[in-house]
Protein backbone atom coordinates (compact mmCIF):
# COMPACT_ATOMS: atom_id res chain seq x y z
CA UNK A 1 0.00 0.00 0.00
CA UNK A 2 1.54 3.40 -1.11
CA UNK A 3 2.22 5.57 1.62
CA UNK A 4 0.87 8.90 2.50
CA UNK A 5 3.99 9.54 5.01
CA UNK A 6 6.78 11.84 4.07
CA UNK A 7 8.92 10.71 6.73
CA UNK A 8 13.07 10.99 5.55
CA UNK A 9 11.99 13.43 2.60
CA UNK A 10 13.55 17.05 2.65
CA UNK A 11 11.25 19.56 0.73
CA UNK A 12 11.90 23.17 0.31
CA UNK A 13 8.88 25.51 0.24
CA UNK A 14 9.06 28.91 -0.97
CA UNK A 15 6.96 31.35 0.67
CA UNK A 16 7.47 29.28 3.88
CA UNK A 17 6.27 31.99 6.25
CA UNK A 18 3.22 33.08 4.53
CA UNK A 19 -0.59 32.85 5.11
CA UNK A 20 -0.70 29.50 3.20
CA UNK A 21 3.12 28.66 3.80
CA UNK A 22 2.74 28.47 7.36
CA UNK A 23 -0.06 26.02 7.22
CA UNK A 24 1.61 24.46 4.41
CA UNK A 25 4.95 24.00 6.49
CA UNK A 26 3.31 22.55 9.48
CA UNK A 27 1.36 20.04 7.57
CA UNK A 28 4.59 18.53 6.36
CA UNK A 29 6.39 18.49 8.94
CA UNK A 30 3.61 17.00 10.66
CA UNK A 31 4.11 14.38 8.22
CA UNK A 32 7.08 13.84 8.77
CA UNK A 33 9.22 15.72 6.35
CA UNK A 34 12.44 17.76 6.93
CA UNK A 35 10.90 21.53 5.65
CA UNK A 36 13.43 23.51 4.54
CA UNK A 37 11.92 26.91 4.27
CA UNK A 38 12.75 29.82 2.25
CA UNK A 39 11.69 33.02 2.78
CA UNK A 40 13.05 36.64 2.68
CA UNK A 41 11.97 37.72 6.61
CA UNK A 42 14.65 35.73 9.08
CA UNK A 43 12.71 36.80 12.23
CA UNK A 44 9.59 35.14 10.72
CA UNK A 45 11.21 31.62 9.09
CA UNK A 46 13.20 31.43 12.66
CA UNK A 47 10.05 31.98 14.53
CA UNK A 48 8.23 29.24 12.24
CA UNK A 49 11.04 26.63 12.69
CA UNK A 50 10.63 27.32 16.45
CA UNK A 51 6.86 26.78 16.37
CA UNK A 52 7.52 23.39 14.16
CA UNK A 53 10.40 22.22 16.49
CA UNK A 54 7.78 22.65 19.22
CA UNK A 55 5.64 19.92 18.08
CA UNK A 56 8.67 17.56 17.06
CA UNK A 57 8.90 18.36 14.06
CA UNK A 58 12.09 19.22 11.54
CA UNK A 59 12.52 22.48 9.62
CA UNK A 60 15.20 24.60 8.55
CA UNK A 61 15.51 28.23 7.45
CA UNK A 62 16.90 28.99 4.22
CA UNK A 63 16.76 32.91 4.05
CA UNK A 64 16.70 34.22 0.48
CA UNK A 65 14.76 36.57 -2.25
CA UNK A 66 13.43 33.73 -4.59
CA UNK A 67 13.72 35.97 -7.65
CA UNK A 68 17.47 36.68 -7.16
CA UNK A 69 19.23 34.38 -9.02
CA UNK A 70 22.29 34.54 -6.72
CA UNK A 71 20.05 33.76 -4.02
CA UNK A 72 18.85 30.98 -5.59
CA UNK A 73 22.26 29.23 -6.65
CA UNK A 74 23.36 29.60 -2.97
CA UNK A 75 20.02 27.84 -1.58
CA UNK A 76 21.34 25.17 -4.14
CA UNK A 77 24.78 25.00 -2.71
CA UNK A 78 23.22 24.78 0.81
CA UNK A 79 21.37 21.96 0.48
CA UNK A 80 23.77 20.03 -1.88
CA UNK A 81 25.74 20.29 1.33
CA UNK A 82 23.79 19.73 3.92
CA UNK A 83 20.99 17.33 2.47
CA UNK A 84 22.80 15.82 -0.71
CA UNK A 85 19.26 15.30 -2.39
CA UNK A 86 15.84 17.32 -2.99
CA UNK A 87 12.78 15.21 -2.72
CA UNK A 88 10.13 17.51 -2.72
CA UNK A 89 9.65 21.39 -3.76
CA UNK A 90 6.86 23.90 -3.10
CA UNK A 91 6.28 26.75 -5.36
CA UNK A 92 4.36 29.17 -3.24
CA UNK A 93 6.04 32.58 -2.99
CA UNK A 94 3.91 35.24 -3.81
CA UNK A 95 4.00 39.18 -4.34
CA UNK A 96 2.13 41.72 -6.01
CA UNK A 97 0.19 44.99 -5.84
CA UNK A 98 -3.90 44.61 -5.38
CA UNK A 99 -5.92 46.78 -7.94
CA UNK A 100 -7.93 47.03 -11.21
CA UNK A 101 -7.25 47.47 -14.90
CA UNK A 102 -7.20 51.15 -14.54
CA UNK A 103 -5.08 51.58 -11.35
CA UNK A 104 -2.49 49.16 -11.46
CA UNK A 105 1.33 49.40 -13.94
CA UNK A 106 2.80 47.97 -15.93
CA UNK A 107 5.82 48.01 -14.02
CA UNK A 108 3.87 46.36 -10.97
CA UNK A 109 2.63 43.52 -13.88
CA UNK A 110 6.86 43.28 -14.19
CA UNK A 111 7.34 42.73 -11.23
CA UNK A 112 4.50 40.06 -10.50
CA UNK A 113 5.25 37.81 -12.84
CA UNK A 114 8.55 37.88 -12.25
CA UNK A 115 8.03 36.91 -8.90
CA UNK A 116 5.09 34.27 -9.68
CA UNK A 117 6.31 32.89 -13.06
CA UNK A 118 9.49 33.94 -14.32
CA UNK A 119 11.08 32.47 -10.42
CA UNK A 120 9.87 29.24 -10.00
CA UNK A 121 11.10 28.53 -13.57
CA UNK A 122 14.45 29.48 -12.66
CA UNK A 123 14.93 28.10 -9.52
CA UNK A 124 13.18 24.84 -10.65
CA UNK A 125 16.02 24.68 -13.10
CA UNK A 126 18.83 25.23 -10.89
CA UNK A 127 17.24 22.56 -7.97
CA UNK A 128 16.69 19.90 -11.22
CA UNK A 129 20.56 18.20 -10.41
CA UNK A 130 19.28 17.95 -6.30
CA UNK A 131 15.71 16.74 -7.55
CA UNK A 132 17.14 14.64 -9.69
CA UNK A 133 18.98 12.10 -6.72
CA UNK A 134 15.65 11.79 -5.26
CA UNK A 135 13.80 8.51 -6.79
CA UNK A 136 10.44 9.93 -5.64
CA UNK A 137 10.78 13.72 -6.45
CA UNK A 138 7.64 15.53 -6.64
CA UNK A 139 7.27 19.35 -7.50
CA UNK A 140 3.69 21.20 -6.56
CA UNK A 141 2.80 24.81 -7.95
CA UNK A 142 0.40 26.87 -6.19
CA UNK A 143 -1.51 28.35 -8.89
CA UNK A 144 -5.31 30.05 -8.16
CA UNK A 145 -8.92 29.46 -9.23
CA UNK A 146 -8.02 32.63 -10.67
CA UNK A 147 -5.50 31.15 -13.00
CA UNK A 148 -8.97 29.39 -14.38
CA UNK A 149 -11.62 32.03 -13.87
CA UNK A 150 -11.63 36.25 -14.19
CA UNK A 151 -12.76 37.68 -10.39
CA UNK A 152 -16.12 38.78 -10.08
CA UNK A 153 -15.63 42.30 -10.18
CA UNK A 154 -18.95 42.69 -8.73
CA UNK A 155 -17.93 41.13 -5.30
CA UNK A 156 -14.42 43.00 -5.24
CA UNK A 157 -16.03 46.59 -5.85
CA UNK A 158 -14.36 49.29 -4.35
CA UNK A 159 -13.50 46.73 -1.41
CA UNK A 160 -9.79 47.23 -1.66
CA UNK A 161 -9.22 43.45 -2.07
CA UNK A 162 -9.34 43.71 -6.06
CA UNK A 163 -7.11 40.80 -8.01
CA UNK A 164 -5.55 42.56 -10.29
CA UNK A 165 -5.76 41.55 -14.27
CA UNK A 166 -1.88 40.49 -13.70
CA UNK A 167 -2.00 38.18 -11.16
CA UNK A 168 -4.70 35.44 -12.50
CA UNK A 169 -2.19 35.37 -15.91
CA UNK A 170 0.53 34.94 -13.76
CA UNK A 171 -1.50 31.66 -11.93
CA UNK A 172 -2.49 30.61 -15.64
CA UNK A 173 0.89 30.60 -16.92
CA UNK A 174 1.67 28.64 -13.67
CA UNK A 175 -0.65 25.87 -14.43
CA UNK A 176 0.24 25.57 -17.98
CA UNK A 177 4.23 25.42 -16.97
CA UNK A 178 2.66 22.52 -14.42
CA UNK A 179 1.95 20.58 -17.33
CA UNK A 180 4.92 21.22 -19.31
CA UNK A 181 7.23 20.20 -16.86
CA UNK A 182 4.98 17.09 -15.78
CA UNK A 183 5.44 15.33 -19.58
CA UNK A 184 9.17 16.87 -19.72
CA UNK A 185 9.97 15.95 -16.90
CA UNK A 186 8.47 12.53 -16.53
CA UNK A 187 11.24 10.32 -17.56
CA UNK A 188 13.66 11.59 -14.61
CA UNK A 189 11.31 10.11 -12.13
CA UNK A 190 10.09 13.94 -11.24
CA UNK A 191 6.32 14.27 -10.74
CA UNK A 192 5.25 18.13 -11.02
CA UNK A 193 1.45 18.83 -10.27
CA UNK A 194 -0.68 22.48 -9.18
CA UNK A 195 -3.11 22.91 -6.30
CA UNK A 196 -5.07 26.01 -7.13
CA UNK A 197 -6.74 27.40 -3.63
CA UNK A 198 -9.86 29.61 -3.69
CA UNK A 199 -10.89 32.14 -0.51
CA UNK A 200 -8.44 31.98 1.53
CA UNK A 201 -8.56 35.84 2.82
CA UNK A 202 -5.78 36.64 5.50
CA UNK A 203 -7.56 36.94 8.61
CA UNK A 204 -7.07 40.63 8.88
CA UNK A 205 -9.01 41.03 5.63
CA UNK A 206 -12.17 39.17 7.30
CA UNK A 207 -12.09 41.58 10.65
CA UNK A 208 -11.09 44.76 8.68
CA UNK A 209 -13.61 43.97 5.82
CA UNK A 210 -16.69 41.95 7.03
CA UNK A 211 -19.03 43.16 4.24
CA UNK A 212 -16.32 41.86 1.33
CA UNK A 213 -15.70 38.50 3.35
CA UNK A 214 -19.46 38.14 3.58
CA UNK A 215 -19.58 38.65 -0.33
CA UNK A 216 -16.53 36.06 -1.08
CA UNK A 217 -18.53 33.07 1.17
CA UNK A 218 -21.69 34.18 -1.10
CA UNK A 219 -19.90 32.99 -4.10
CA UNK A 220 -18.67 29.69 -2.42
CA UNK A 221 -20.79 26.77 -3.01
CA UNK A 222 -19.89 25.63 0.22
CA UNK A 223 -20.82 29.15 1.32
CA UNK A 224 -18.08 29.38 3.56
CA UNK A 225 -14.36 30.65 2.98
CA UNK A 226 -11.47 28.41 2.67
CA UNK A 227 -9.13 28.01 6.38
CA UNK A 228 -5.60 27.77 5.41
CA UNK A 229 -4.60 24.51 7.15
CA UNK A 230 -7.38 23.31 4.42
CA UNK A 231 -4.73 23.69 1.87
CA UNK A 232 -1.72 21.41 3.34
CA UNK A 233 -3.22 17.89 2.77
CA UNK A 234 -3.48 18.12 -1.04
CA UNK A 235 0.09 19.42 -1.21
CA UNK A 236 1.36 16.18 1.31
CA UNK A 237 -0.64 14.19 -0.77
CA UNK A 238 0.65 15.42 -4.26
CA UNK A 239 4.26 15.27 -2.40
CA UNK A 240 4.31 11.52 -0.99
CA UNK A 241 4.35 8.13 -2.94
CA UNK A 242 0.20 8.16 -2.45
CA UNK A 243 0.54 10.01 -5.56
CA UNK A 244 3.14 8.31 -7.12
CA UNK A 245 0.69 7.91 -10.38
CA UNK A 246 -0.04 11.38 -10.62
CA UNK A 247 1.75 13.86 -12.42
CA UNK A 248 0.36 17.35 -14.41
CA UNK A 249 -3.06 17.36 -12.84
CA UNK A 250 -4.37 20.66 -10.88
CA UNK A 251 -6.52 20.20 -8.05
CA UNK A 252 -8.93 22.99 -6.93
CA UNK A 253 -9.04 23.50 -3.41
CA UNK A 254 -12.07 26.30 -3.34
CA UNK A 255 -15.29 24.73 -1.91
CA UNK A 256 -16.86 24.39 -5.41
CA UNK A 257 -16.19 27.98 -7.06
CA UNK A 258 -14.67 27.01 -10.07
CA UNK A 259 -17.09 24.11 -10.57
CA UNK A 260 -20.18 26.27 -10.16
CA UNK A 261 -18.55 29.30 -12.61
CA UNK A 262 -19.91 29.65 -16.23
C-alpha cells in the first residue's frame, strides 16, 4: 500500500512563512518531512522553525529573495551540502500589488510575474541536479482558481481586495508550466502537479472587511471561505508516494467555485 507519510523526505517551500506557507509548512512536517523553508523575513522563518520544532517536528531556514538568481544558486549549494538530495519542492512565494485594470502598472505587472512565473522557472532549473537524486521527487505549484476564472468584479467593488488583471495570468501561466514540466519531466522520475486554492482571505481582511468576506462566502458553493490549514493535505498528498501515479493534474481546493462558474 503506497504511503501517505513523508517521513526521511527534505522539501523546500518557498513562501514558507506566509498565510498558506505556514499552514503548508506545518502540515509537512507533521508528516514527517524535513521543511526547509525559504523566505526573505529571518525573524519570521526562525520563529516558524521554532513553532515546528515545538511539536517535534524538523525544519530549517533557508533565508533568500526567490527571484534573485544569486540567491537561488546559494540555496542550491546549501542543500547540496547539507541534504545531498531534494525530494520535494513547493512553489508558493507570492508578491504583487492589489488593484484594477485602470489603477495598477505595468511596471507592478513586471514585477508580479517575475516573482510568480518567471522564479519558479528558474529556480526549478537550478534545484533539477538535487531533484534529480531523489527517486520519488515531486514538484507542486500553487496556482489560483483565478488562474482558471476572471474575479467577479462585482464582489471586489471598491472593497480594496481587487485581483488585479496580472495576477490570475501569472497563476495561468503557472498551471500551464505545471503541465509542461509534468510530460518533460516525466522520464527523470520527477512528478510536477498544481493545487489552485480559492478564498483563503488573511484573517485581517475578514475583521477589517466583514461586508467583502461576507460577499466572497456568497460565491462559495460551500458558502463558507477556505481556512488555510485546508490547503496542506493536497500538497502532502501530491508530495508523498500516495501520488506516485499522478503527475500534471491541478486540483482545486475552493469549496466548489470554479465548478459552479460559467
Amino acid at each position: 500500500m503506497r504511503s501517505f507519510t513523508l517521513e526521511d523526505k527534505f522539501i523546500l517551500i518557498t513562501g514558507a512563512a506566509g498565510h498558506l506557507g505556514t499552514a503548508i509548512s506545518h502540515q509537512l512536517a507533521a508528516a514527517g518531512a524535513e521543511v526547509l523553508m525559504h523566505g526573505r523575513s529571518a525573524e519570521k522563518l526562525q520563529a516558524l522553525s521554532a513553532a515546528i520544532k515545538s511539536r517535534g517536528g524538523r525544519a530549517t531556514p533557508l533565508v533568500g529573495d526567490v527571484t534573485d538568481e544569486v540567491d537561488q544558486q546559494n540555496i542550491v549549494e546549501q542543500i547540496l551540502r547539507t541534504f545531498r538530495r531534494l525530494d520535494g519542492l513547493v512553489h508558493n512565494a507570492y508578491a504583487g500589488a492589489v488593484g484594477t485594470m485602470a489603477s495598477v502598472t505595468t511596471g507592478q505587472m513586471r514585477a508580479s510575474l517575475e516573482m510568480n512565473l518567471v522564479a519558479p522557472f528558474g529556480f526549478t532549473q537550478k534545484l533539477l541536479p538535487l531533484l534529480e537524486k531523489s527517486k520519488t521527487a515531486s514538484i507542486v505549484n500553487v496556482a489560483s482558481m483565478y488562474g482558471m476564472v476572471s474575479p467577479d468584479g462585482r464582489i471586489y467593488g471598491d472593497s480594496g481586495c481587487n485581483s488585479p488583471p496580472f495576477y490570475g495570468a501569472g497563476k495561468a501561466g503557472l498551471i500551464q508550466l505545471t503541465r509542461y514540466w509534468a510530460c518533460h519531466l516525466a522520464t527523470k522520475n520527477i512528478r510536477v502537479n498544481a493545487i489552485s486554492p480559492g478564498p483563503f482571505p488573511p484573517r485581517n481582511i475578514q475583521v477589517d472587511n466583514p461586508e467583502f468576506h461576507a460577499k466572497l462566502a456568497a460565491k462559495v458553493p460551500m458558502e463558507r471561505i477556505g481556512l488555510a490549514d485546508e490547503v496542506g493535505g493536497a500538497v502532502q498528498f501530491l508530495l508523498s508516494d500516495a501520488a506516485s501515479y499522478i503527475t500534471g493534474v491541478n486540483i482545486p481546493i475552493d469549496g466548489g467555485w470554479t465548478a459552479g462558474s460559467n
